[in-house]
C-alpha atoms as a PDB file:
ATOM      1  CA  UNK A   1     -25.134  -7.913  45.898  1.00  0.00           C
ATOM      2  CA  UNK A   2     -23.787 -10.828  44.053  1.00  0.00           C
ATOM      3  CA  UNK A   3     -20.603 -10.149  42.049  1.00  0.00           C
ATOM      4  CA  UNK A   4     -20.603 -10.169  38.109  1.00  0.00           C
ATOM      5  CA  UNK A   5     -19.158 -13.278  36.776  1.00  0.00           C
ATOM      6  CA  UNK A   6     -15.822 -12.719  35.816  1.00  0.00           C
ATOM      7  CA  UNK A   7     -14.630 -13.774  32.221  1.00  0.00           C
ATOM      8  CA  UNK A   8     -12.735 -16.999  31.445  1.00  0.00           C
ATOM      9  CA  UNK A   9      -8.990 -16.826  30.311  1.00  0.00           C
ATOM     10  CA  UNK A  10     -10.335 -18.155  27.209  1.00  0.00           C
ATOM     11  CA  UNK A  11     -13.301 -15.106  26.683  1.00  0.00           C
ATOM     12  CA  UNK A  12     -10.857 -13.032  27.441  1.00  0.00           C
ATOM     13  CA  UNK A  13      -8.492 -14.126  25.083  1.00  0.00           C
ATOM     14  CA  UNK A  14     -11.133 -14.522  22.287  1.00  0.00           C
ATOM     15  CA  UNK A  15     -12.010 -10.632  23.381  1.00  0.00           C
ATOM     16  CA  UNK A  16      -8.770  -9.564  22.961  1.00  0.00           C
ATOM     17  CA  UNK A  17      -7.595 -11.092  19.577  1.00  0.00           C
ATOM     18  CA  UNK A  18     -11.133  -9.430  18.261  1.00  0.00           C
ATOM     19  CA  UNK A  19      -9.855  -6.301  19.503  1.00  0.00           C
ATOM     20  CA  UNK A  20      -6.368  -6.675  17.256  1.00  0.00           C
ATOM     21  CA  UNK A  21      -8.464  -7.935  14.208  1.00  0.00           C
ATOM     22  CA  UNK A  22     -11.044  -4.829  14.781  1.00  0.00           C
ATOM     23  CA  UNK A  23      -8.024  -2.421  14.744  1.00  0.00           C
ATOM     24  CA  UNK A  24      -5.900  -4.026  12.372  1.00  0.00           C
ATOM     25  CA  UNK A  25      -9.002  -4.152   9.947  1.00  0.00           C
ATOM     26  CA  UNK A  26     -10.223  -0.765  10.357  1.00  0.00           C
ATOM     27  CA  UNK A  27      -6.043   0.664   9.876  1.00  0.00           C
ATOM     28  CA  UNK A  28      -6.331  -1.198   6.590  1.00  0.00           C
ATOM     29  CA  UNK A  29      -9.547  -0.118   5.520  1.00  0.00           C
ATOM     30  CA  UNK A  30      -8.733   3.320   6.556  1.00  0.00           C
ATOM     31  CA  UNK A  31      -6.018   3.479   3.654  1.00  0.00           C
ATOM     32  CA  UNK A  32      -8.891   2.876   1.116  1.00  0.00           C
ATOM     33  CA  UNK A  33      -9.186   6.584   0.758  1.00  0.00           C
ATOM     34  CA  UNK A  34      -5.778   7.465   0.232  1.00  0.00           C
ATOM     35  CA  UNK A  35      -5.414   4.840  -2.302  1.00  0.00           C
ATOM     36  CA  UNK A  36      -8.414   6.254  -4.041  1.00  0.00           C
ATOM     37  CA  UNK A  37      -7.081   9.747  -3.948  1.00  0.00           C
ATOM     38  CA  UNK A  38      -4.025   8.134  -6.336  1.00  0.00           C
ATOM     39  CA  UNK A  39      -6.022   6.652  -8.456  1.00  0.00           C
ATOM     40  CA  UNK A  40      -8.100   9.629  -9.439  1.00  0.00           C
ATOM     41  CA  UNK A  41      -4.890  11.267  -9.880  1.00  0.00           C
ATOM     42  CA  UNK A  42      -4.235   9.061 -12.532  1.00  0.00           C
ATOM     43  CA  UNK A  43      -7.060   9.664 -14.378  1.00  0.00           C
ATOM     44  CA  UNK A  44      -9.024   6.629 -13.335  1.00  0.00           C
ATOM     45  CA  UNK A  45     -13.278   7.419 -12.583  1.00  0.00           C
ATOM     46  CA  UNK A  46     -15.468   5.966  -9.997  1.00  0.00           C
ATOM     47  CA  UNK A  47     -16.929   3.362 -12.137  1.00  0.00           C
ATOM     48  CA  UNK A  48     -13.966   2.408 -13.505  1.00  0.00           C
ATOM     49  CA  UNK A  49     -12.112   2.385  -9.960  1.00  0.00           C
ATOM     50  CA  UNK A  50     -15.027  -0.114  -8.180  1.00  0.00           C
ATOM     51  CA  UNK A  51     -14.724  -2.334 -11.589  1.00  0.00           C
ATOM     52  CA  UNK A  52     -11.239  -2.709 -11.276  1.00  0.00           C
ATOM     53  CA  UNK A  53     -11.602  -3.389  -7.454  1.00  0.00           C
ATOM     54  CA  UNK A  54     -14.205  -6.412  -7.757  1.00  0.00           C
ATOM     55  CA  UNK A  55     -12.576  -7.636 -10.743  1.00  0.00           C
ATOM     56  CA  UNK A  56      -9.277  -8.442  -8.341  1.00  0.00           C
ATOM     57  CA  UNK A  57     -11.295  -9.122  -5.384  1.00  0.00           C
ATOM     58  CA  UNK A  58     -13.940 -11.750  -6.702  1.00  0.00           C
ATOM     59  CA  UNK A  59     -11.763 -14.922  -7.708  1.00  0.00           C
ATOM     60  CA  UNK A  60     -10.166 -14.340  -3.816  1.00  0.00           C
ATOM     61  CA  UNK A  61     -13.808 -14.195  -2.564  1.00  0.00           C
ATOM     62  CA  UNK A  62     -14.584 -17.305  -4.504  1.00  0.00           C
ATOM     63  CA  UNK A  63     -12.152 -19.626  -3.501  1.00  0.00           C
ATOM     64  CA  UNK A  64     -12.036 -19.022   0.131  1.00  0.00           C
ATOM     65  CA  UNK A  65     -15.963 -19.446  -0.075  1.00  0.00           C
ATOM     66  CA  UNK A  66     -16.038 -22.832  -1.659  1.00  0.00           C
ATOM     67  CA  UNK A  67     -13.483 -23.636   0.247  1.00  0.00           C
ATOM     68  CA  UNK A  68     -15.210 -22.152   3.818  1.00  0.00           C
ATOM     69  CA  UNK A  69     -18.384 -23.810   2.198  1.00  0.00           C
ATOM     70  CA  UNK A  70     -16.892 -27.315   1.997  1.00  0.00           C
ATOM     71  CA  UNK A  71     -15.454 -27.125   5.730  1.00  0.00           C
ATOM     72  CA  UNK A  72     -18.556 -26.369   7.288  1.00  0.00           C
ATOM     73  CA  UNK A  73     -20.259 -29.095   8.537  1.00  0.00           C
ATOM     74  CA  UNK A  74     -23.520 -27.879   9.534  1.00  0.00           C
ATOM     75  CA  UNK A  75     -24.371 -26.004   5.844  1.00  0.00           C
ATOM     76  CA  UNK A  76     -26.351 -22.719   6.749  1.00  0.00           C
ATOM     77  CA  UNK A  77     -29.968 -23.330   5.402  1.00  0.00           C
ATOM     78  CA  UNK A  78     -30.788 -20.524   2.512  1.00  0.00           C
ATOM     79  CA  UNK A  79     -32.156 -17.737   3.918  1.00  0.00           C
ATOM     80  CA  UNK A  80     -28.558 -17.215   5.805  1.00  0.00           C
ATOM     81  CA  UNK A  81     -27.047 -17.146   2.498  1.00  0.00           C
ATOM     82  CA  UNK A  82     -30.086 -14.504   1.399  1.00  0.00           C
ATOM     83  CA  UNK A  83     -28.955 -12.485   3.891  1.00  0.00           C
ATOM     84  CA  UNK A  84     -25.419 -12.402   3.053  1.00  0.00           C
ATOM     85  CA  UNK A  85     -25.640 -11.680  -0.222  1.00  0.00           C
ATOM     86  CA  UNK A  86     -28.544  -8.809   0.913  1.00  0.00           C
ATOM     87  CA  UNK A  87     -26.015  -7.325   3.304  1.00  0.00           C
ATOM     88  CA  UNK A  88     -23.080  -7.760   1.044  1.00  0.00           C
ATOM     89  CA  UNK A  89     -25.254  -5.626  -1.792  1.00  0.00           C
ATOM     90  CA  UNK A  90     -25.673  -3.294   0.693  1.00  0.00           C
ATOM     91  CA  UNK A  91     -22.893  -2.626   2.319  1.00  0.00           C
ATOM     92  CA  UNK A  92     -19.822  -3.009  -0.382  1.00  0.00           C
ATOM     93  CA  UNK A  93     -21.733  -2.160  -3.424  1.00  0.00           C
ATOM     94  CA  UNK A  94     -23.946   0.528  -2.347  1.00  0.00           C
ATOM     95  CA  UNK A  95     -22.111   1.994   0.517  1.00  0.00           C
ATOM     96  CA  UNK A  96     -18.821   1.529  -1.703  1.00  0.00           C
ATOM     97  CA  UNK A  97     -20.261   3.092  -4.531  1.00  0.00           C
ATOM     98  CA  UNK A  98     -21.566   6.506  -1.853  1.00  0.00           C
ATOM     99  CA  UNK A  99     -17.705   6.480  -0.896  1.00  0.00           C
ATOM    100  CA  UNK A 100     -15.875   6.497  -3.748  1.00  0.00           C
ATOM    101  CA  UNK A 101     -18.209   9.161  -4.879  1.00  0.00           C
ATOM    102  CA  UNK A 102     -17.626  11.545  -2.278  1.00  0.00           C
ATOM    103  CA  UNK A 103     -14.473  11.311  -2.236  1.00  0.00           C
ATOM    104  CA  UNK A 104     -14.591  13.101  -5.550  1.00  0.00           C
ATOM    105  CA  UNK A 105     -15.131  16.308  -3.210  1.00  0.00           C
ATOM    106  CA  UNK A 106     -13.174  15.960   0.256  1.00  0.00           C
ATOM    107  CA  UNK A 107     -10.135  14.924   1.457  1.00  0.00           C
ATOM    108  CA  UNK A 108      -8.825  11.932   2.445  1.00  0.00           C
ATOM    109  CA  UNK A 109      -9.277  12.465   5.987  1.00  0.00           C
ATOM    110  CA  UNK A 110     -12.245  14.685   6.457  1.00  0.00           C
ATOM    111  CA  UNK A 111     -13.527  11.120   4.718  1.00  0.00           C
ATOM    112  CA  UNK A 112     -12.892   8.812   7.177  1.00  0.00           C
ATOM    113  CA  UNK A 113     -14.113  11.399   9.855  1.00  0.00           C
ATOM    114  CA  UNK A 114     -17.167  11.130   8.519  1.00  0.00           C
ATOM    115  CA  UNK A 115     -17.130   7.597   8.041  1.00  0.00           C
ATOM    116  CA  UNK A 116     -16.664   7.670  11.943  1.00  0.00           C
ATOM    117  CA  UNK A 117     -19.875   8.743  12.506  1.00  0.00           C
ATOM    118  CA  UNK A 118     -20.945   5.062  12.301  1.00  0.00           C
ATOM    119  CA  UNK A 119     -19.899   3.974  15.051  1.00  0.00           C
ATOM    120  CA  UNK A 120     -22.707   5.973  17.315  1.00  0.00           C
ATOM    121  CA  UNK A 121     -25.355   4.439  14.844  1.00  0.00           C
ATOM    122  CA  UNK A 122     -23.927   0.822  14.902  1.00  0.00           C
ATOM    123  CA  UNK A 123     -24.203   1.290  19.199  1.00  0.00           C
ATOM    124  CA  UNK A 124     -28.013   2.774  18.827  1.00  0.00           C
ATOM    125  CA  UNK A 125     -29.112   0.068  16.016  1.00  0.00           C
ATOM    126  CA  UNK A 126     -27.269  -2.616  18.055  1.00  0.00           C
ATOM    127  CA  UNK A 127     -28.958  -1.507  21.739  1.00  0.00           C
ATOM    128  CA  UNK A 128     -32.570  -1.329  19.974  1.00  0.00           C
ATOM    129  CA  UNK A 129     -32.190  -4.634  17.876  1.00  0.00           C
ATOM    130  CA  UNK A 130     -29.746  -6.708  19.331  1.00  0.00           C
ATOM    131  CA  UNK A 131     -30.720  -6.120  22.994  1.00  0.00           C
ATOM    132  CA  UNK A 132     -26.891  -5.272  23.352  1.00  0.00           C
ATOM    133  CA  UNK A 133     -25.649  -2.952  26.626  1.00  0.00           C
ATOM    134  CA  UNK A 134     -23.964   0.041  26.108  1.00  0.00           C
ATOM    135  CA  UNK A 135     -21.552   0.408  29.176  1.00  0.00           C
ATOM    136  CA  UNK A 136     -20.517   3.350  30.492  1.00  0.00           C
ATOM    137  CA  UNK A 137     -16.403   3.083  29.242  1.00  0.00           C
ATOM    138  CA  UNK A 138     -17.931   2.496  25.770  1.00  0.00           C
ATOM    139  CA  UNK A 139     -19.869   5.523  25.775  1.00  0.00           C
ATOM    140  CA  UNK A 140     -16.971   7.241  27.718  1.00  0.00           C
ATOM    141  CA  UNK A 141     -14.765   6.063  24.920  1.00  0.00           C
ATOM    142  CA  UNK A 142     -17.100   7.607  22.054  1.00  0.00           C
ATOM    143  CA  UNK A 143     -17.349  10.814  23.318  1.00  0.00           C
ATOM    144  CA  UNK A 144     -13.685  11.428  23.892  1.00  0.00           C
ATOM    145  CA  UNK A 145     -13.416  10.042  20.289  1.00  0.00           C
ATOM    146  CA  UNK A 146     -16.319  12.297  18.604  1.00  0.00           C
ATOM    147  CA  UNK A 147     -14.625  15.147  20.055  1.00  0.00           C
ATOM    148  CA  UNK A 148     -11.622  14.945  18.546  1.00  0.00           C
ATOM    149  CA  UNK A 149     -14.121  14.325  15.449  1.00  0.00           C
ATOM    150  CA  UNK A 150     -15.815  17.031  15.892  1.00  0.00           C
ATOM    151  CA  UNK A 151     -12.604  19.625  16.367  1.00  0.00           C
ATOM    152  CA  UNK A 152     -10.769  17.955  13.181  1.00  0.00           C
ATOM    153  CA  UNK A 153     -14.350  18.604  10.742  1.00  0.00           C
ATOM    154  CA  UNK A 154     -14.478  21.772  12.039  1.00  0.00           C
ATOM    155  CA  UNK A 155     -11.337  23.130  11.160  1.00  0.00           C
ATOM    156  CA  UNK A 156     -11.539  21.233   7.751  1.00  0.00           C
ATOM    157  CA  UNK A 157     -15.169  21.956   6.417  1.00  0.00           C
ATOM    158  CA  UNK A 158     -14.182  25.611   5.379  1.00  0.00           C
ATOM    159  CA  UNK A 159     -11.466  24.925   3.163  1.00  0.00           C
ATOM    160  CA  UNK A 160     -13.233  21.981   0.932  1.00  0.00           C
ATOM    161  CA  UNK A 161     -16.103  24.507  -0.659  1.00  0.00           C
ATOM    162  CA  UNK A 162     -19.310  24.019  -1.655  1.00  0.00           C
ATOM    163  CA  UNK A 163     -19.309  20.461  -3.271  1.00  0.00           C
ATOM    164  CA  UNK A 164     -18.135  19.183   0.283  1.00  0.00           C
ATOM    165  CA  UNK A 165     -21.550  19.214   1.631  1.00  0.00           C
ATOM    166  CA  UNK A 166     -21.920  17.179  -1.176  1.00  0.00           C
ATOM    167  CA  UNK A 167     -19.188  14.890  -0.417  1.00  0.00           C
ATOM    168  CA  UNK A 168     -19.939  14.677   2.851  1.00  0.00           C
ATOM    169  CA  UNK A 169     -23.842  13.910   2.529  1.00  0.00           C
ATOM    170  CA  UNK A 170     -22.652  10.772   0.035  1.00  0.00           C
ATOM    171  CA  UNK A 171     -19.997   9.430   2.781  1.00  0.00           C
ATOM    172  CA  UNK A 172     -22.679  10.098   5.625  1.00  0.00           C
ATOM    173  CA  UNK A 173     -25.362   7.884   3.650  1.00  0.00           C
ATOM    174  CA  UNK A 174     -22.580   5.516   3.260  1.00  0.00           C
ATOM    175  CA  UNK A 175     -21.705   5.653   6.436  1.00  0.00           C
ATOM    176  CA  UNK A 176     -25.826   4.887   7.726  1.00  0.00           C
ATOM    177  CA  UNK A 177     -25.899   1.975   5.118  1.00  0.00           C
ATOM    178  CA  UNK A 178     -22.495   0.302   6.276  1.00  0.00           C
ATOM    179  CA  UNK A 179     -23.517   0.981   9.898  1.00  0.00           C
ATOM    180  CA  UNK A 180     -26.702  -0.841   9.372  1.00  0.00           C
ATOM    181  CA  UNK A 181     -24.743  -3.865   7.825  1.00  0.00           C
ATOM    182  CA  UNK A 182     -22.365  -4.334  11.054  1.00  0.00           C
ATOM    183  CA  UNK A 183     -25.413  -4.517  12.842  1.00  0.00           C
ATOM    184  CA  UNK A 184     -27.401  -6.750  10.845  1.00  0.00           C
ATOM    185  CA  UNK A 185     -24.256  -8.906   9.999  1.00  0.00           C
ATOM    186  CA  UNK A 186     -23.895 -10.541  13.799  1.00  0.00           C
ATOM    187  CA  UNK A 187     -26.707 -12.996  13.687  1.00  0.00           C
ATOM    188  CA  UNK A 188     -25.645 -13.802  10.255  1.00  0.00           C
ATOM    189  CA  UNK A 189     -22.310 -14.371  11.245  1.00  0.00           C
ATOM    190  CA  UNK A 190     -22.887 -16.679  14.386  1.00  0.00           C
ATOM    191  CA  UNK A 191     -24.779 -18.873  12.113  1.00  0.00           C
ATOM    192  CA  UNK A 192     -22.377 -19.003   8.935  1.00  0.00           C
ATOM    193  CA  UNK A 193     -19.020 -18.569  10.331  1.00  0.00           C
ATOM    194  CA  UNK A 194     -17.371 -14.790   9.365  1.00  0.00           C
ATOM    195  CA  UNK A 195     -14.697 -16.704   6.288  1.00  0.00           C
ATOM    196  CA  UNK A 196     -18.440 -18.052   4.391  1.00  0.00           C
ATOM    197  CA  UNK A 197     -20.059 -14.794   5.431  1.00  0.00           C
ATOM    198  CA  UNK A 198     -17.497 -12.331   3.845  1.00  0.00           C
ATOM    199  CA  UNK A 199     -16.862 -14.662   1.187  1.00  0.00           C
ATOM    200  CA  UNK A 200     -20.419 -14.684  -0.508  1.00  0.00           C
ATOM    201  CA  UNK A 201     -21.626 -11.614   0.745  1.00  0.00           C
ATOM    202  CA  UNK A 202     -18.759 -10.059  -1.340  1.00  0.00           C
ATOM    203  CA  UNK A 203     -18.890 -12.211  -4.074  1.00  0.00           C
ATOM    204  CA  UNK A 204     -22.718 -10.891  -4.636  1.00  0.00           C
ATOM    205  CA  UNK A 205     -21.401  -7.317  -4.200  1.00  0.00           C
ATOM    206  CA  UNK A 206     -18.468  -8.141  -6.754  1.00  0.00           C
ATOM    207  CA  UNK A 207     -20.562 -10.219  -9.497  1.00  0.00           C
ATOM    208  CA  UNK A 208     -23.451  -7.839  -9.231  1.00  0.00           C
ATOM    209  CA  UNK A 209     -21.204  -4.490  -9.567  1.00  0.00           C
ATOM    210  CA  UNK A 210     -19.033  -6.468 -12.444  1.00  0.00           C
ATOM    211  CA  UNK A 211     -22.529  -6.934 -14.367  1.00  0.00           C
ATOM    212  CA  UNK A 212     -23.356  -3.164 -14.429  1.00  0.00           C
ATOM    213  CA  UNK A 213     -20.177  -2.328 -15.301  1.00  0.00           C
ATOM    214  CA  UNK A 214     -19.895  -4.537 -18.119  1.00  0.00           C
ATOM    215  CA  UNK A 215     -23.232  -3.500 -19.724  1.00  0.00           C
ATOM    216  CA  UNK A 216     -22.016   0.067 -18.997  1.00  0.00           C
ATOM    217  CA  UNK A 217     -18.484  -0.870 -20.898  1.00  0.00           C
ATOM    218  CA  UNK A 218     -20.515  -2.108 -23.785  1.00  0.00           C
ATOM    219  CA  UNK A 219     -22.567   1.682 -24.127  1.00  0.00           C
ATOM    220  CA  UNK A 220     -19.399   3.378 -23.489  1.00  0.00           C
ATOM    221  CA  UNK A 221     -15.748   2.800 -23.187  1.00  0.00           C
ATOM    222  CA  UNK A 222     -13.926   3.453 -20.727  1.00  0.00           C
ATOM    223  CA  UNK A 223     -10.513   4.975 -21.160  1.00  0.00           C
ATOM    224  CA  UNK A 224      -7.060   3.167 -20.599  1.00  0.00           C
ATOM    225  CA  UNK A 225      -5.670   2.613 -17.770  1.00  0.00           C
ATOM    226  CA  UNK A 226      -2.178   3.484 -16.569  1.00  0.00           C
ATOM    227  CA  UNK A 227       0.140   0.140 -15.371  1.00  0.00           C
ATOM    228  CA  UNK A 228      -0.005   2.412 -12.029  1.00  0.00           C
ATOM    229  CA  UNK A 229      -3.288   2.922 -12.009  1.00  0.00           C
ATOM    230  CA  UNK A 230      -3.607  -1.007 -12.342  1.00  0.00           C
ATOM    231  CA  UNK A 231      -1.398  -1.685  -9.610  1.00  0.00           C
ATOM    232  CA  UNK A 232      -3.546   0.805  -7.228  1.00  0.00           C
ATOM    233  CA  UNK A 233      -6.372  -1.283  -7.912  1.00  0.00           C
ATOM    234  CA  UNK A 234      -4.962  -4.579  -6.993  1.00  0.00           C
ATOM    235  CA  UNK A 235      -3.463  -2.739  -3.846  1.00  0.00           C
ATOM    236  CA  UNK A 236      -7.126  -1.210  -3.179  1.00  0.00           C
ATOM    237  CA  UNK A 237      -8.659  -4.569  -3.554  1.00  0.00           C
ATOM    238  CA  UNK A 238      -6.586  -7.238  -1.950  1.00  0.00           C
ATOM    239  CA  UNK A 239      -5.254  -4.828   0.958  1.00  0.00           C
ATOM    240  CA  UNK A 240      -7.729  -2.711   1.464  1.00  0.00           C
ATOM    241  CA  UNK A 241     -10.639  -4.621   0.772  1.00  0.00           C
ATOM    242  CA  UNK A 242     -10.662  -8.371   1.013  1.00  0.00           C
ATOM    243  CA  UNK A 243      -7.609  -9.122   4.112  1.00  0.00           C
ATOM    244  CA  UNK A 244      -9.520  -6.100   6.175  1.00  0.00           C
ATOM    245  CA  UNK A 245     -12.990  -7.147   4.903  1.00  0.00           C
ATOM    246  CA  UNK A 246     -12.325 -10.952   7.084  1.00  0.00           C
ATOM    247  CA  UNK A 247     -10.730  -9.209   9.425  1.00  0.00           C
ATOM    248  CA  UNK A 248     -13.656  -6.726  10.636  1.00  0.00           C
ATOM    249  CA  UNK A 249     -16.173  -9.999   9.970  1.00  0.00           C
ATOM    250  CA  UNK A 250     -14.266 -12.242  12.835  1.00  0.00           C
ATOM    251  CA  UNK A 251     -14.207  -9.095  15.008  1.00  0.00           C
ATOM    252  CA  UNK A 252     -17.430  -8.856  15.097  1.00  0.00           C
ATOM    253  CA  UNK A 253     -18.310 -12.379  15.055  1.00  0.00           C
ATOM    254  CA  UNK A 254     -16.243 -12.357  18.313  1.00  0.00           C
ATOM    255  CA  UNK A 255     -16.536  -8.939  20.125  1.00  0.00           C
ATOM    256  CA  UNK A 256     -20.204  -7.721  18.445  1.00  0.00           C
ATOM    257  CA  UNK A 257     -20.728  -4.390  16.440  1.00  0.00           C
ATOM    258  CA  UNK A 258     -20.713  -2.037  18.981  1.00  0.00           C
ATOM    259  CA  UNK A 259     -16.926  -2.752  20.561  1.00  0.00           C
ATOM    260  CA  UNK A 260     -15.737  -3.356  17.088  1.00  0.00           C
ATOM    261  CA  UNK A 261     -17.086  -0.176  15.901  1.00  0.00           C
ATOM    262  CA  UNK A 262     -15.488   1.664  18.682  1.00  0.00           C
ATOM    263  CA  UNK A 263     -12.242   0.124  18.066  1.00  0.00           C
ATOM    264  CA  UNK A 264     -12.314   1.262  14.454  1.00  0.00           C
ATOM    265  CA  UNK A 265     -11.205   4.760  15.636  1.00  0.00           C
ATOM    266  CA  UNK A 266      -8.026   3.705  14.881  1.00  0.00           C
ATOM    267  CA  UNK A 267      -9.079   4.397  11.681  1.00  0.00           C
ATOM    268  CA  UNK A 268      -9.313   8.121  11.422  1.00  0.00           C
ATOM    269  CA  UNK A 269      -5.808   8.032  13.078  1.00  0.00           C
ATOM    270  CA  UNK A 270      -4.088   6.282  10.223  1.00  0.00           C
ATOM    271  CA  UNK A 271      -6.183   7.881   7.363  1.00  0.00           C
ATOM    272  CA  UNK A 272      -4.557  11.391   8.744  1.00  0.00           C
ATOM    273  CA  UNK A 273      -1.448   9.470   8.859  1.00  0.00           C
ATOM    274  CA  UNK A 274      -1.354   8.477   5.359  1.00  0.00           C
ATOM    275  CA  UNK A 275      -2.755  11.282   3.894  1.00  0.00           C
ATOM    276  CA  UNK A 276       0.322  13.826   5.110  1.00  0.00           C
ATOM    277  CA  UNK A 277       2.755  11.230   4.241  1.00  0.00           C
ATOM    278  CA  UNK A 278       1.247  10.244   0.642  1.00  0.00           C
ATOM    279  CA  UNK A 279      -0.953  13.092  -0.013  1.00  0.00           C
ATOM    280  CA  UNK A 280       0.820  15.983   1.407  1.00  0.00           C
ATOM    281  CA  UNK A 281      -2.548  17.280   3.210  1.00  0.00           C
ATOM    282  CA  UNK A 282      -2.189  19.710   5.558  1.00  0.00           C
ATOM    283  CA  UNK A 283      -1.374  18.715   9.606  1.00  0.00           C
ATOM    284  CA  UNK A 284      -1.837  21.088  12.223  1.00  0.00           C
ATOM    285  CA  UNK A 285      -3.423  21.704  16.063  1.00  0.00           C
ATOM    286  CA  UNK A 286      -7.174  20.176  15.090  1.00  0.00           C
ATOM    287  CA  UNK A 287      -5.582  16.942  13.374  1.00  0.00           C
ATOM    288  CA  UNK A 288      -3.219  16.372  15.632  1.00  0.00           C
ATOM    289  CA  UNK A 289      -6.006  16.887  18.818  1.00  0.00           C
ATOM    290  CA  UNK A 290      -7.977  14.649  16.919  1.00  0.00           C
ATOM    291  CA  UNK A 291      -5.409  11.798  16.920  1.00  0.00           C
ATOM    292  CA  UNK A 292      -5.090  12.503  20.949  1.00  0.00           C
ATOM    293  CA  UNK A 293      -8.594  12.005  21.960  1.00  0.00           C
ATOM    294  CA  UNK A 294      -9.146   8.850  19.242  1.00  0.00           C
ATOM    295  CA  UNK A 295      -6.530   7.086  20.978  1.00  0.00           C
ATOM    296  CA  UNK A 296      -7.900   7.890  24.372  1.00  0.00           C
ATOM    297  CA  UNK A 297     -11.150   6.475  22.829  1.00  0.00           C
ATOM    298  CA  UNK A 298     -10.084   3.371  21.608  1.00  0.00           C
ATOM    299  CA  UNK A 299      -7.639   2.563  24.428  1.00  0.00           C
ATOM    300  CA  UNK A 300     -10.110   3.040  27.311  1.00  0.00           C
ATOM    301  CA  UNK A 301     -12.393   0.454  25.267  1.00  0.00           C
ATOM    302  CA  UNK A 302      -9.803  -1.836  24.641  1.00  0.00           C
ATOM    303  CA  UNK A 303      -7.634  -1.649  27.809  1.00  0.00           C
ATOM    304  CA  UNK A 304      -8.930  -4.698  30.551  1.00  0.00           C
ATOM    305  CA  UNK A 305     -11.001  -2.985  33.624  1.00  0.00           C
ATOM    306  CA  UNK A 306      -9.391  -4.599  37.303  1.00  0.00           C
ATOM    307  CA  UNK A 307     -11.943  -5.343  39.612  1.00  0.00           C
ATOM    308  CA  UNK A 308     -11.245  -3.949  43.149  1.00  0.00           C
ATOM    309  CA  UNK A 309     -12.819  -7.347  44.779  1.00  0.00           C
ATOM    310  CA  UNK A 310     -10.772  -9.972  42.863  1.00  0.00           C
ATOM    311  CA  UNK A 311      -7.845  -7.600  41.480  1.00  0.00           C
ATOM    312  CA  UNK A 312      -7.943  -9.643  38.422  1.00  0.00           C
ATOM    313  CA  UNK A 313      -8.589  -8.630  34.611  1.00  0.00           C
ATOM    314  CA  UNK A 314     -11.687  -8.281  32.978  1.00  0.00           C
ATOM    315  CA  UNK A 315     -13.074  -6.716  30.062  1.00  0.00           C
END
């Protein structure tokens, strides 16, 4: 039998620095919930929250896109920029919106748990649409992940109440929605870049969730906001929205959904992390089991495979 073709140093390189931006993205975005969790402390709602959020993030979004826009040399023909902004409604407006939501009603870690779940839709959507292979370390790598899932929602369901089902339902649908964007988003990517991508897929998101909320201002306003409060915004939109939001784009634009989705275990890890340090939630056996078998996960997928024939690296 004739021997796969073995990666280029350059493919592998390219794999591997979508590997840091998939896990440095999904650390970052994994502190959205924690964030959050302060900000409802200080008296600030959902609406008000996702306002504040696209109000910081748009003129960012803005500038980079002209400015990814004017580098480009080949200009994406319209229906690329269609589906952008589609996605970009989809996945940090409505999926957003399902988050922030349910986080009303579970913690900060049984959150991004749940969130988790999208990684086993992204692989299914991406195999069925995308033609992409699922190899055996990347299924390998999910399970051992899920379980630790699994053990850490277990032990954490019971104490949340009755609303968490409701919680959890809104995150889950979230979770579907944004899983359905990573997958949809690689074509779109390859053909825009991931900087214009992001950039005006987020700007939609942003202008379109900044035109609700002013026409909901103008029925009703809001109440004031704390200079904290303020500050947790900018913090929830520059650091945990638009550097992670590029980030997870060029991971995907150079690994594909279902690897970068993998990778985002990290993310679970680092909520759990954040959320005893900042929140003072509870740590025990299941958590800390959980953290075990995610890093197993994401460090079988990530690690490069040796091949017996030509003892070198490949991924």
């Amino acid at each position: 039998m004739r021997p796969a073709a073995l990666p280029t140093e350059p493919e592998a390189r390219n794999r591997a620095i979508g590997v840091i931006l998939a896990v440095l993205g999904a650390g970052l975005f994994s502190l959205k919930g924690v964030v959050i969790k302060l900000a409802f402390a200080e008296g600030i709602g959902v609406s008000q929250l996702l306002t504040l959020r696209m109000g910081f993030a748009l003129p960012v979004y803005l500038v980079i896109g002209v400015v990814a826009f004017m580098r480009t040399k080949q200009k994406p023909a319209v229906r690329y920029f269609l589906a952008a902004g589609g996605l970009g409604l989809m996945s940090y407006y409505l999926s957003s919106w399902m988050n922030f939501e349910g986080l009303r009603y579970v913690s900060a870690q049984l959150e991004r748990l749940i969130l988790y779940i999208y990684p086993t839709i992204v692989a299914l959507l991406a195999w069925i649409f995308l033609k992409e292979r699922i190899t055996g370390r990347h299924i390998v790598a999910l399970l051992l992940a899920y379980a630790g899932v699994a053990i850490l929602f277990g032990a954490e369901i019971g104490h949340q109440g009755p609303n968490a089902w409701l919680g959890g339902g809104l995150i889950f649908a979230g979770a579907f929605i944004y899983a359905i964007y990573v997958t949809a988003s690689k074509p779109v990517i390859t053909r825009m870049g991931a900087t214009l991508f992001t950039a005006f897929g987020m700007s939609v998101a942003s202008i379109a969730f900044l035109t609700q909320s002013g026409i909901e201002m103008a029925l009703h306003a809001p109440p004031p906001v704390t200079a904290n409060g303020y500050w947790l915004a900018l913090t929830l939109a520059i650091l945990c929205t638009v550097i992670p939001s590029f980030m997870i784009a060029a991971a995907i634009g150079r690994i594909g959904p279902g690897p970068t989705s993998a990778v985002g275990g990290v993310g679970p890890v680092v909520a759990a992390w954040a959320a005893v340090m900042i929140l003072h939630e509870p740590f025990g056996w299941p958590h800390l089991a959980a953290m075990v078998l995610t890093i197993a996960g994401v460090w079988l997928l990530a690690k490069p495979r040796i091949t017996r024939s030509a003892g070198t690296r490949t991924w």
